[in-house]
C-alpha atoms as a PDB file:
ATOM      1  CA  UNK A   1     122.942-171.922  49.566  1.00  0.00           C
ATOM      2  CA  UNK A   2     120.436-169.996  47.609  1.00  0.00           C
ATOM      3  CA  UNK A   3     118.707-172.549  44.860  1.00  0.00           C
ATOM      4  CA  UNK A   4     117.408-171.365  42.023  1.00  0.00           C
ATOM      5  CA  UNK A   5     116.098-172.088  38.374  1.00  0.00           C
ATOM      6  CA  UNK A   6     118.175-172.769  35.746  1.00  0.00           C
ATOM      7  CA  UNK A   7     117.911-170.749  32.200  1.00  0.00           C
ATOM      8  CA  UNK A   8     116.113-172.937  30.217  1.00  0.00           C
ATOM      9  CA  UNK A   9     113.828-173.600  27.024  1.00  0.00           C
ATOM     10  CA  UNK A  10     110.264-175.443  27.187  1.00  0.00           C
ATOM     11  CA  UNK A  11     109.368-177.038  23.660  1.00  0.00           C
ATOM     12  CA  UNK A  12     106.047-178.228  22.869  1.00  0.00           C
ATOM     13  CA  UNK A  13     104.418-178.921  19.344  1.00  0.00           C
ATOM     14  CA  UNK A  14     103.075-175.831  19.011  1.00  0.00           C
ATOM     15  CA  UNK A  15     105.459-173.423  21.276  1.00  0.00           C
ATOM     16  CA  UNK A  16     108.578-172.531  23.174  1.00  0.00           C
ATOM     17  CA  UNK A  17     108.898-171.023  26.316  1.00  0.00           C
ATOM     18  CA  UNK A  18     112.610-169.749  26.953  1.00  0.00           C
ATOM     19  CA  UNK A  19     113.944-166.320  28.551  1.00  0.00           C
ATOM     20  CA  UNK A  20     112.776-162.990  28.241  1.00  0.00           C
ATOM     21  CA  UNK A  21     115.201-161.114  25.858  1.00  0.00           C
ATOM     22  CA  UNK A  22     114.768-157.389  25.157  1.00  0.00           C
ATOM     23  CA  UNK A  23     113.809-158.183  21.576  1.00  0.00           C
ATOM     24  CA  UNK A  24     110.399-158.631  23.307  1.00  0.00           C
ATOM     25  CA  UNK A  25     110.258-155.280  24.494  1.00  0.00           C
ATOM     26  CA  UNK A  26     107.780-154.123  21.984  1.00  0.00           C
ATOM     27  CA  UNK A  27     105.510-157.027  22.204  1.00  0.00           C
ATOM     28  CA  UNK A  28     105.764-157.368  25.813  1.00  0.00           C
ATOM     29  CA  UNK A  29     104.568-153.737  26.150  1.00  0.00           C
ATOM     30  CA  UNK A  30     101.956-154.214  23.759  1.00  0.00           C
ATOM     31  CA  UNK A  31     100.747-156.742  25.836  1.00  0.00           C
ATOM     32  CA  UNK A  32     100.823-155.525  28.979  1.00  0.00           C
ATOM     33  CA  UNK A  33      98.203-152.521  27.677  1.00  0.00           C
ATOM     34  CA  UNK A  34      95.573-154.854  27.040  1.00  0.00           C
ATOM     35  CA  UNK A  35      92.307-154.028  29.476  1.00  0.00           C
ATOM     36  CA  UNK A  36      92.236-157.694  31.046  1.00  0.00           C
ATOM     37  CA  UNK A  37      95.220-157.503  31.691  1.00  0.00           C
ATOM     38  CA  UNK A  38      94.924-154.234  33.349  1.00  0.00           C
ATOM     39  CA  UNK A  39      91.771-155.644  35.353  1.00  0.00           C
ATOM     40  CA  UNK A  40      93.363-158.706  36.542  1.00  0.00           C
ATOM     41  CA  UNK A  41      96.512-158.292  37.674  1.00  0.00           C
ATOM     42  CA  UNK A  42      98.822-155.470  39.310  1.00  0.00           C
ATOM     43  CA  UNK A  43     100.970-154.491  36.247  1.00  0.00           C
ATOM     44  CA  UNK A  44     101.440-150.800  35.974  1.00  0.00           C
ATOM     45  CA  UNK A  45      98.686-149.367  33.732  1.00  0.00           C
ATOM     46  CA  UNK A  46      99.423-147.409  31.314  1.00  0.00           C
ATOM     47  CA  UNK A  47     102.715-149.950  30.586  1.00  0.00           C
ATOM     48  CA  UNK A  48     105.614-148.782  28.844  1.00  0.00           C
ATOM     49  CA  UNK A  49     108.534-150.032  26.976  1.00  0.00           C
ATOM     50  CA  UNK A  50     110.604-148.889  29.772  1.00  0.00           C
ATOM     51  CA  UNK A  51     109.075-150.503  32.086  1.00  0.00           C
ATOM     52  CA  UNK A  52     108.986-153.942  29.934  1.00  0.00           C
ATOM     53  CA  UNK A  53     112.706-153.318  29.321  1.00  0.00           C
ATOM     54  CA  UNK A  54     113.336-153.052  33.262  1.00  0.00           C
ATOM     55  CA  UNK A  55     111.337-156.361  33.243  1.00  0.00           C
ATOM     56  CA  UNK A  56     113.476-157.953  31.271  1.00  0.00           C
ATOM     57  CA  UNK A  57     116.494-156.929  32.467  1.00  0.00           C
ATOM     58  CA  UNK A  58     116.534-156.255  35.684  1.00  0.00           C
ATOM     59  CA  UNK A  59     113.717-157.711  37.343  1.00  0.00           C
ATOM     60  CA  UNK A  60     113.410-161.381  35.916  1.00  0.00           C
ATOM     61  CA  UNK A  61     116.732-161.728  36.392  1.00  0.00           C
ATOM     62  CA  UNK A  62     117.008-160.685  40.149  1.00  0.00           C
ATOM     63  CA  UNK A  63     114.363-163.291  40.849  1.00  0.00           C
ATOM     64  CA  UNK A  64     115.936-165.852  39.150  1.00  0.00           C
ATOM     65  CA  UNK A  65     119.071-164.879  40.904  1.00  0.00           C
ATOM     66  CA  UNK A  66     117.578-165.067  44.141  1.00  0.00           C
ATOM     67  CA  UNK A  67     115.783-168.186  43.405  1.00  0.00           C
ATOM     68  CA  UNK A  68     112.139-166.121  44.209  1.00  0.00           C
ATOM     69  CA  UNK A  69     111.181-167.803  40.386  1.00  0.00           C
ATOM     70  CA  UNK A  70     111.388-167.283  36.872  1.00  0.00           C
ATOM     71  CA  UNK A  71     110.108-165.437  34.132  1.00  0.00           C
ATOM     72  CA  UNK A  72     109.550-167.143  30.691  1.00  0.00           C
ATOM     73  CA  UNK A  73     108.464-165.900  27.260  1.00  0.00           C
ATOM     74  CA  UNK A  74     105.729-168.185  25.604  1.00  0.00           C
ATOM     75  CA  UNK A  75     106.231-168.208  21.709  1.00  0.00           C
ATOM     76  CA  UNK A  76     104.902-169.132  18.571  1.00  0.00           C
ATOM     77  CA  UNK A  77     106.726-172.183  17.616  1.00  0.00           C
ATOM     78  CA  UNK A  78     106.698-171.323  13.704  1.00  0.00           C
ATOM     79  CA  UNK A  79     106.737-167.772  14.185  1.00  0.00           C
ATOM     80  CA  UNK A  80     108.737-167.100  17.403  1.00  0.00           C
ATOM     81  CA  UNK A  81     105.821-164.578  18.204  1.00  0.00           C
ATOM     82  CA  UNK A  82     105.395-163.944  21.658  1.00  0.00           C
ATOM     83  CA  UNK A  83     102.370-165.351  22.555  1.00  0.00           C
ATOM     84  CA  UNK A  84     102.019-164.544  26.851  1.00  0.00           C
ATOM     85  CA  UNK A  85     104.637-164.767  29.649  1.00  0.00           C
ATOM     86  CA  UNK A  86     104.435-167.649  32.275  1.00  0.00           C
ATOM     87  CA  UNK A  87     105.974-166.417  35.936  1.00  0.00           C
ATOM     88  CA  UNK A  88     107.212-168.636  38.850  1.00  0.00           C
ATOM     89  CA  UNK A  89     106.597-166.695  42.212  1.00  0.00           C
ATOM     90  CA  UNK A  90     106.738-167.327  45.718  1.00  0.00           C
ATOM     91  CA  UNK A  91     109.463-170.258  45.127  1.00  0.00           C
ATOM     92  CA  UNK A  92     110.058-172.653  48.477  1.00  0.00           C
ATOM     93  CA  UNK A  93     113.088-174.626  47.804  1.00  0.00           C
ATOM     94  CA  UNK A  94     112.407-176.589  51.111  1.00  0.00           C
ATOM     95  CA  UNK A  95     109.015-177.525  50.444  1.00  0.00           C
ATOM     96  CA  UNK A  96     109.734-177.931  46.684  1.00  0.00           C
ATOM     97  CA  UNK A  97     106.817-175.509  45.799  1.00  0.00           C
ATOM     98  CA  UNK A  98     106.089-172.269  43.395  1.00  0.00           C
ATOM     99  CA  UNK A  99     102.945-170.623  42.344  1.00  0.00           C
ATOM    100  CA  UNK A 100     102.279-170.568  38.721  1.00  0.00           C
ATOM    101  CA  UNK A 101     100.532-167.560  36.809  1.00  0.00           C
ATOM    102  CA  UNK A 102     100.435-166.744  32.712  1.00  0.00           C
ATOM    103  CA  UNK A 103      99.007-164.045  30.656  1.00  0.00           C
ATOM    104  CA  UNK A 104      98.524-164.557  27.326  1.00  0.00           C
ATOM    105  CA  UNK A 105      98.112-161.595  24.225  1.00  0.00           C
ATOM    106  CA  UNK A 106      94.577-160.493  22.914  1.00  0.00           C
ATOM    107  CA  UNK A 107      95.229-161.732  19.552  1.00  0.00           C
ATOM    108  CA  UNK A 108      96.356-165.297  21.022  1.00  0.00           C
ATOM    109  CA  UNK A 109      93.816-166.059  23.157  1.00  0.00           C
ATOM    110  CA  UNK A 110      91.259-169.022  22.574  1.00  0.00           C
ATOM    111  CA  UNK A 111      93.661-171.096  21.464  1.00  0.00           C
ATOM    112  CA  UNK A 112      94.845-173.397  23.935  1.00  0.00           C
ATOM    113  CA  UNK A 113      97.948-171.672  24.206  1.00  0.00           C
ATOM    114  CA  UNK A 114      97.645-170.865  28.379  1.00  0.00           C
ATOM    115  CA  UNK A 115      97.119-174.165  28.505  1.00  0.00           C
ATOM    116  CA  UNK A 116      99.668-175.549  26.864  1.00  0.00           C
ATOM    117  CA  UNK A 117     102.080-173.729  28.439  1.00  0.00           C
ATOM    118  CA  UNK A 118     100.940-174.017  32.116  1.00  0.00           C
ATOM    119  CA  UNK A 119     100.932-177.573  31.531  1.00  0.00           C
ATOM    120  CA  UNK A 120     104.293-177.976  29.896  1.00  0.00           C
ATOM    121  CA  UNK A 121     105.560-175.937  32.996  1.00  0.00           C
ATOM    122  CA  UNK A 122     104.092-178.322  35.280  1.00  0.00           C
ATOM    123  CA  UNK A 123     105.852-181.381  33.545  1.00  0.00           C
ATOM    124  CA  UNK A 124     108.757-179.748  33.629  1.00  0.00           C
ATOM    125  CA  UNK A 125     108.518-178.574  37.419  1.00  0.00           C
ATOM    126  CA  UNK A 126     107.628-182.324  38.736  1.00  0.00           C
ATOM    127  CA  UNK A 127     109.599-184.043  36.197  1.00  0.00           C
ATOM    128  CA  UNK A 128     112.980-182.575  35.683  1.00  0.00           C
ATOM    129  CA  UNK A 129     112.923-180.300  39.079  1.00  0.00           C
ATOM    130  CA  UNK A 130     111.342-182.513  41.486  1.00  0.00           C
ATOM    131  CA  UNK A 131     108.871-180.141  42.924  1.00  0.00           C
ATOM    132  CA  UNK A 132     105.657-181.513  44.549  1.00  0.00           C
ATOM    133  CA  UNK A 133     103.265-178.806  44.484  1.00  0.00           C
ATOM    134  CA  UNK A 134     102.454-175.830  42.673  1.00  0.00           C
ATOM    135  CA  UNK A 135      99.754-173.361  43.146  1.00  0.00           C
ATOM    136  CA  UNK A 136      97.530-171.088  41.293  1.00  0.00           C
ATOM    137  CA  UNK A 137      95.570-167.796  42.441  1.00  0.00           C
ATOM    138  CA  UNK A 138      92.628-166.798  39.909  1.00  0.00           C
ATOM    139  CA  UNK A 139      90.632-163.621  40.465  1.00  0.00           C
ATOM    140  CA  UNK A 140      86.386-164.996  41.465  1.00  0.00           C
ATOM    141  CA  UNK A 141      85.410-163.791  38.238  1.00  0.00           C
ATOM    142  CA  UNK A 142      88.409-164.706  36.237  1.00  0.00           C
ATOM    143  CA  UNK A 143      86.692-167.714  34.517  1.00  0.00           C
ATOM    144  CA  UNK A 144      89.096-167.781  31.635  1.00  0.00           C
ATOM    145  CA  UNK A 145      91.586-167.993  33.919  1.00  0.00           C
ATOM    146  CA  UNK A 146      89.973-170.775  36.449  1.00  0.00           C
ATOM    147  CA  UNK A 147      89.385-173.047  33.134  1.00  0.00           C
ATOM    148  CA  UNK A 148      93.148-173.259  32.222  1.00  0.00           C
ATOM    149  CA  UNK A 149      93.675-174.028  35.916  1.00  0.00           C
ATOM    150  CA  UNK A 150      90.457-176.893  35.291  1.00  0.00           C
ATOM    151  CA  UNK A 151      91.940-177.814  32.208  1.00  0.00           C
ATOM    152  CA  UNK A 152      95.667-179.135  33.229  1.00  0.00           C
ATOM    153  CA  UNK A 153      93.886-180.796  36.298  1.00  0.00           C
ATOM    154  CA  UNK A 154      94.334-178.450  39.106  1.00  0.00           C
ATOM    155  CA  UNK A 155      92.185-179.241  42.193  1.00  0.00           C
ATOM    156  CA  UNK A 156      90.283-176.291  43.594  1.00  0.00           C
ATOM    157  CA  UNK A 157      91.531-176.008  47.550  1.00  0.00           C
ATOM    158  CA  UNK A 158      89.418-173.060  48.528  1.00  0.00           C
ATOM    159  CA  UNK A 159      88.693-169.595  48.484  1.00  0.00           C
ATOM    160  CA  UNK A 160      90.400-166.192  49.974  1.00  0.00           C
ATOM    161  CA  UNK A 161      87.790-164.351  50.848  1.00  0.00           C
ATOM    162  CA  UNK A 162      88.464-160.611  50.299  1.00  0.00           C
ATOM    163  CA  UNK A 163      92.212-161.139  49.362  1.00  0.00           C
ATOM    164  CA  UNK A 164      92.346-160.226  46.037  1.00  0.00           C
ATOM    165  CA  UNK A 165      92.472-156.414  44.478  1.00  0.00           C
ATOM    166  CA  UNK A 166      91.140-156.559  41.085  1.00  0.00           C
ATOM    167  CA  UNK A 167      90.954-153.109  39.042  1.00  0.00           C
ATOM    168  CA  UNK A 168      88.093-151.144  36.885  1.00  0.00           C
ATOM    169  CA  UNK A 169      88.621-148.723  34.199  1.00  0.00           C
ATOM    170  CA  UNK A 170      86.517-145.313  34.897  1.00  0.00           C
ATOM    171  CA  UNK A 171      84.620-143.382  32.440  1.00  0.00           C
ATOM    172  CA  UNK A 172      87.671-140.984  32.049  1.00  0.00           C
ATOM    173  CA  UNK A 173      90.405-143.835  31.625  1.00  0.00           C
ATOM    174  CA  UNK A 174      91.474-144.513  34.982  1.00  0.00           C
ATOM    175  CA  UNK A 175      91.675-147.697  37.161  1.00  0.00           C
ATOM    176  CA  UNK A 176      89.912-148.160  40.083  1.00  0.00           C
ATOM    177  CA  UNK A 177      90.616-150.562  42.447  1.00  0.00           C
ATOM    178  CA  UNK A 178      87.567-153.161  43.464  1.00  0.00           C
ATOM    179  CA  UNK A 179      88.346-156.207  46.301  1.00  0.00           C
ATOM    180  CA  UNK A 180      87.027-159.499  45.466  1.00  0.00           C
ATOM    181  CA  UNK A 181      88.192-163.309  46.733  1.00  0.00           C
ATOM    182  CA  UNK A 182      91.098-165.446  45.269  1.00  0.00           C
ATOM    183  CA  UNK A 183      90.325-168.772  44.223  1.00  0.00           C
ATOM    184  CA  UNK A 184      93.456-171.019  45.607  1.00  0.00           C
ATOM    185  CA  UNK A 185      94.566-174.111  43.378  1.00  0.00           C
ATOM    186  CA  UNK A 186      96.692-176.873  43.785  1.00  0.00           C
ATOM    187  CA  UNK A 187      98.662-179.186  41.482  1.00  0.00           C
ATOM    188  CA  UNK A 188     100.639-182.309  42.382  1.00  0.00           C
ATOM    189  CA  UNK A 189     102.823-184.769  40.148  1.00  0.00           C
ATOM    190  CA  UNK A 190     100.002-187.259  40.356  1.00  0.00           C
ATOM    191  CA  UNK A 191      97.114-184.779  39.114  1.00  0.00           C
ATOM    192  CA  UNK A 192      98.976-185.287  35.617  1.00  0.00           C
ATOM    193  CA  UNK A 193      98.005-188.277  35.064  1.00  0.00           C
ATOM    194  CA  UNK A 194      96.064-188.577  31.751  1.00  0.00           C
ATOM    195  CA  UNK A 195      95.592-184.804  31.485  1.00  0.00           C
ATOM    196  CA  UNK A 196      98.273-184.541  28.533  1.00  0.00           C
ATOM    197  CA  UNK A 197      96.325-187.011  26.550  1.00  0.00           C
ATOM    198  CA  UNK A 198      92.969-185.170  27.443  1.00  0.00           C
ATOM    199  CA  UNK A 199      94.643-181.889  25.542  1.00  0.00           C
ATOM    200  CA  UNK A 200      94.292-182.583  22.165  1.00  0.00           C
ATOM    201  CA  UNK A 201      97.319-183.523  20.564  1.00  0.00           C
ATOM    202  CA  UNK A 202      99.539-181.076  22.391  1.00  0.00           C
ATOM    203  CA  UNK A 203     102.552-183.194  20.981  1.00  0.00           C
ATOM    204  CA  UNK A 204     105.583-184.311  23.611  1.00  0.00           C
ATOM    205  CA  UNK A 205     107.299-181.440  25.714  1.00  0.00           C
ATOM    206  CA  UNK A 206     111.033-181.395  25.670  1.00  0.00           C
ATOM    207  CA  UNK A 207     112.938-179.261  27.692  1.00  0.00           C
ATOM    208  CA  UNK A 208     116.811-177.737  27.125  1.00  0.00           C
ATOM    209  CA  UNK A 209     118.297-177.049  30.459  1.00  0.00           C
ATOM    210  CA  UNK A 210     120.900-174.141  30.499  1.00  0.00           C
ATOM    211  CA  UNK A 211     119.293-172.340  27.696  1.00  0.00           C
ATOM    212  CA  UNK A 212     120.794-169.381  26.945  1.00  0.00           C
END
């Protein structure tokens, strides 16, 4: 039998990570169009509403389904903005292991708020799912991304040379693809320890289980 996530909703002091609903079509779209988000990972440039509703509807819930991962909106606690998207990939249910990635919107960034949620995740991967590892994949020259990965205590395992397509926008507006190495992370229950305290006042996580 197939395991697989259950619908659920991630509070923390400052956001809440629950389901994508198509509400979010607009922002999600929005978001997606952004040119680091374009250079850093494989979503379909230029991204439409279309495709964010097919997101949403079909393809988040498929993985779920097949318990592949799961696909959670990251909002603004006080304004239920939607802040990034945190994705579960690549779940094994035998090994108790997923790999973690999160984008987070132009206007939100610097903030803490990749971060936070990463780390919420985390808590809520070891604490109320009993996983034992999860992993992270960051572009070489992704530092933004590598310090979130730094900053919720990840350990650095080693790099993939050459594995890793990262994209560059021509002079008349298209992408271009450009190779470059994947920096591999790990994080276990015990690399917690103390790294919620070292986040300043990120308040206690909660999570709701069968959100919905």
């Amino acid at each position: 039998m197939t395991s697989t996530f259950p619908n659920v909703s991630i509070s923390t002091e400052r956001l809440v990570l629950r389901p994508l609903d198509e509400d979010d079509v607009p922002a999600l779209a929005e978001m997606m169009n952004d040119e680091l988000v374009g250079a850093w990972t494989d979503v379909p440039q230029p991204f439409t509403e279309e495709g964010a509703r097919t997101w949403i509807t079909e393809h988040a819930p498929a993985e779920r389904a097949a318990g592949r991962g799961l696909d959670l909106a990251v909002t603004e606690f006080l304004t239920q903005r939607l802040v990034g998207v945190i994705q579960l990939t690549k779940t094994n249910w035998h090994v108790r292991s997923t790999e973690l990635s999160y984008i987070i919107a132009p206007w939100a960034r610097g903030e803490g708020y990749a971060s936070e949620a990463a780390l919420a995740t985390a808590q809520w991967l070891f604490g109320d799912q009993n996983f034992e590892r999860i992993e992270l994949r960051t572009a070489a020259d992704n530092t933004a991304s590598q310090q979130v990965a730094q900053k919720i205590g990840c350990i650095s395992e080693g790099v993939l040379r050459n594995a890793c397509i990262a994209h560059v926008r021509a002079e008349d507006g298209t992408w271009t693809d450009v190779r470059t190495d994947f920096i591999v992370w790990s994080l276990l229950p015990e690399d917690l320890d103390g790294v919620s305290d070292e986040l300043a006042d990120t308040g206690g996580f909660t999570s709701f289980p069968n959100w919905n």
